[in-house]
C-alpha atoms as a PDB file:
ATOM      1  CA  UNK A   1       0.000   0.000   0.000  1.00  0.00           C
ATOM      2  CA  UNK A   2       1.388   3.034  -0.663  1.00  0.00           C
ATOM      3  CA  UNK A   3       1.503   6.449   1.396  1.00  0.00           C
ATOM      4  CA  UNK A   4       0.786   9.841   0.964  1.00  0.00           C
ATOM      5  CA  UNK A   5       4.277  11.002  -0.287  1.00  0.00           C
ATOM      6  CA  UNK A   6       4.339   8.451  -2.372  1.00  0.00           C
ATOM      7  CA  UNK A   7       2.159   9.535  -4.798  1.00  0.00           C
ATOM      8  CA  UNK A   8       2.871  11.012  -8.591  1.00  0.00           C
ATOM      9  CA  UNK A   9       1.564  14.183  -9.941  1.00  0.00           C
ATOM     10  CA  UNK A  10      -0.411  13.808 -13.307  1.00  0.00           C
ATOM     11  CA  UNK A  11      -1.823  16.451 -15.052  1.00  0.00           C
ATOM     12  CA  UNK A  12      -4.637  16.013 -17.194  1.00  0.00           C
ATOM     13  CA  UNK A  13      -3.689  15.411 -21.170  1.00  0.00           C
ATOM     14  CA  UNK A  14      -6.863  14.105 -22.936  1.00  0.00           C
ATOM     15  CA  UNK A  15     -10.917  13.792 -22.427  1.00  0.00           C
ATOM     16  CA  UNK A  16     -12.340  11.239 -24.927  1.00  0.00           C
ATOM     17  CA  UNK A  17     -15.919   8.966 -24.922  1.00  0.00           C
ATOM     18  CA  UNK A  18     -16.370   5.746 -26.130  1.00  0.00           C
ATOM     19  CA  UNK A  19     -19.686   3.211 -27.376  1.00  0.00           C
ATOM     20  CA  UNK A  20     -20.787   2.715 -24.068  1.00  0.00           C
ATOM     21  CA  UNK A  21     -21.208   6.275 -22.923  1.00  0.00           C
ATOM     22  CA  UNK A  22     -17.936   6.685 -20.692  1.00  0.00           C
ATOM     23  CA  UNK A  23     -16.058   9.580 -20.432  1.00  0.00           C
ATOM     24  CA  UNK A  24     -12.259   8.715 -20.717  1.00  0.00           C
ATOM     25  CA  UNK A  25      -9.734  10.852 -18.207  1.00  0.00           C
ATOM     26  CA  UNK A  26      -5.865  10.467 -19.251  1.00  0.00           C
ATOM     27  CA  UNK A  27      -3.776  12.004 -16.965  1.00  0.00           C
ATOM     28  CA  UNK A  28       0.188  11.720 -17.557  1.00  0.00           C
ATOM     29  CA  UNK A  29       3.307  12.524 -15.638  1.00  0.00           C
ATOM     30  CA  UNK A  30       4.859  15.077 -17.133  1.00  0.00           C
ATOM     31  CA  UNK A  31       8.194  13.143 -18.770  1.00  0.00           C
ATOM     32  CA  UNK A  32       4.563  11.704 -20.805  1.00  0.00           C
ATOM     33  CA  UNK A  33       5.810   8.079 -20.328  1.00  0.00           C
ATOM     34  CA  UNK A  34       2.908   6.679 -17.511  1.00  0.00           C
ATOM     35  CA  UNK A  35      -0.977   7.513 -17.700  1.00  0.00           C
ATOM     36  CA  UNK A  36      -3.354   7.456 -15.125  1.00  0.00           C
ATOM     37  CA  UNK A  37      -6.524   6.650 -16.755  1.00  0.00           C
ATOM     38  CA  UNK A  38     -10.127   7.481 -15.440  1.00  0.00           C
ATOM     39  CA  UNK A  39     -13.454   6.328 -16.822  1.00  0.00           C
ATOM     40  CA  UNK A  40     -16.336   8.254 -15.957  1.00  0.00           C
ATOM     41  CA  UNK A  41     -20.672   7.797 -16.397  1.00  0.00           C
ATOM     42  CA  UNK A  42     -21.570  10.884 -18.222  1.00  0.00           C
ATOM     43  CA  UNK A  43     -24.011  10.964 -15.985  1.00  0.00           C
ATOM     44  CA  UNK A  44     -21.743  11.661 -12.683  1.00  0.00           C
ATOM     45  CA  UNK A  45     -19.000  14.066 -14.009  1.00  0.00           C
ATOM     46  CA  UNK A  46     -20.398  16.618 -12.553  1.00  0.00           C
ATOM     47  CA  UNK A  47     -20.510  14.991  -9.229  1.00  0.00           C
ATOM     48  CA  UNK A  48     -16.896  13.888  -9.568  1.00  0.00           C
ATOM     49  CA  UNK A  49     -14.804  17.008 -10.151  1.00  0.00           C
ATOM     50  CA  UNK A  50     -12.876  16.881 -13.131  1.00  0.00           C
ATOM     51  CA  UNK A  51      -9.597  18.447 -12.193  1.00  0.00           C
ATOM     52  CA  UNK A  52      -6.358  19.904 -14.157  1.00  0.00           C
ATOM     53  CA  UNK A  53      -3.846  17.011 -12.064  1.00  0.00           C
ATOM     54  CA  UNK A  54      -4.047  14.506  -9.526  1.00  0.00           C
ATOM     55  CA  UNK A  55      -1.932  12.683  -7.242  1.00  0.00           C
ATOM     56  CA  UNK A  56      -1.961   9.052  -7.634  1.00  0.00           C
ATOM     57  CA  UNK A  57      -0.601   5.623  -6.456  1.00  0.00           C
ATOM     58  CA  UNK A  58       2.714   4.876  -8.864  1.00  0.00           C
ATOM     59  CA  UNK A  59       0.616   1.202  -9.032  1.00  0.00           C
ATOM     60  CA  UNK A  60      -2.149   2.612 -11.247  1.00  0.00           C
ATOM     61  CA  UNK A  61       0.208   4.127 -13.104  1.00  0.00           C
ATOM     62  CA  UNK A  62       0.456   2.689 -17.181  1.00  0.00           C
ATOM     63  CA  UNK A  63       3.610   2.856 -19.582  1.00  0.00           C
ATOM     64  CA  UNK A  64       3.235   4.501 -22.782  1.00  0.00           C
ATOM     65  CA  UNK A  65       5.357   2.112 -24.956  1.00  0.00           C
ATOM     66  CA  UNK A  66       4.719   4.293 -28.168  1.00  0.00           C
ATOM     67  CA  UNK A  67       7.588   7.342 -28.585  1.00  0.00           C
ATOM     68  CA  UNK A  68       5.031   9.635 -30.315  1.00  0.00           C
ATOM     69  CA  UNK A  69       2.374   9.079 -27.132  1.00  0.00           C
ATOM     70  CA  UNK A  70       5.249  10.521 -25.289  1.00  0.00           C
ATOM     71  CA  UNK A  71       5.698  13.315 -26.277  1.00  0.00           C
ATOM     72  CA  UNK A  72       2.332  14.408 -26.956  1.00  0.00           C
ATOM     73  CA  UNK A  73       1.389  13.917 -23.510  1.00  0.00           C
ATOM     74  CA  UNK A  74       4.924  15.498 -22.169  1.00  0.00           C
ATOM     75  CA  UNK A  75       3.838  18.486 -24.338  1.00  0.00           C
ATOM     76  CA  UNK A  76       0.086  18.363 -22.368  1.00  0.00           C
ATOM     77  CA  UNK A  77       1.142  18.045 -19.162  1.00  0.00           C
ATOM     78  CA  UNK A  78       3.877  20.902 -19.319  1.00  0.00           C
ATOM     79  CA  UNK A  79       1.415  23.170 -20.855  1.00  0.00           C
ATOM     80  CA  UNK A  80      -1.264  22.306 -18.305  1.00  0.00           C
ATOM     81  CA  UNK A  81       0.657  22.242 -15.461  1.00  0.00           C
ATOM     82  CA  UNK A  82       1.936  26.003 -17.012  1.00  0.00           C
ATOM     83  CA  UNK A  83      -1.718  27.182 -16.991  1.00  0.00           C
ATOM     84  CA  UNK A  84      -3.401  25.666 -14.079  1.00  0.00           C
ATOM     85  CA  UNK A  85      -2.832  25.064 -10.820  1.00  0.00           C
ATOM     86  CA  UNK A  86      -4.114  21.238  -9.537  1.00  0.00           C
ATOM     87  CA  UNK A  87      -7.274  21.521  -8.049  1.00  0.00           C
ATOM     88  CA  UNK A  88      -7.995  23.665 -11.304  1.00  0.00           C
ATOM     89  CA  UNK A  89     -11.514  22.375 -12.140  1.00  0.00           C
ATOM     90  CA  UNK A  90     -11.663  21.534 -16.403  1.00  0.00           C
END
């Protein structure tokens, strides 16, 4: 289990929704190699509070394999993290 200070900052890189009416959260560290990924009922996002980065465990953290995926998500999370503070609301 891990603790509080173990956690990773990700910021928020991309919002997407798929055939079964999900929103999809990706949240990335900012070197854009490990997503955090959220799926959300449409129907609660505005109960849950979408925000511009969260701190999560480094265990549901996945590696993006593909170089291109990397960067684009480096280049999100730099420019979000730029713009907003965490607790943002997007």
């Amino acid at each position: 289990m891990s603790t509080e200070s173990d956690r990773v900052r990700v910021w928020l890189v991309e919002r997407g929704y798929n055939n079964r009416g999900l929103i999809i959260l990706k949240y990335a560290t900012p070197e854009g190699d490990r997503i955090f990924r959220k799926e959300l009922a449409s129907q609660v996002v505005d109960m849950d509070t979408v925000t511009a980065a969260k701190d999560v465990s480094p265990d549901d953290l996945e590696t993006v394999d593909e170089t291109d995926e990397q960067k684009r998500y480096a280049t999100e999370a730099t420019r979000m993290a730029e713009e907003h503070d965490p607790d943002d609301r997007i």
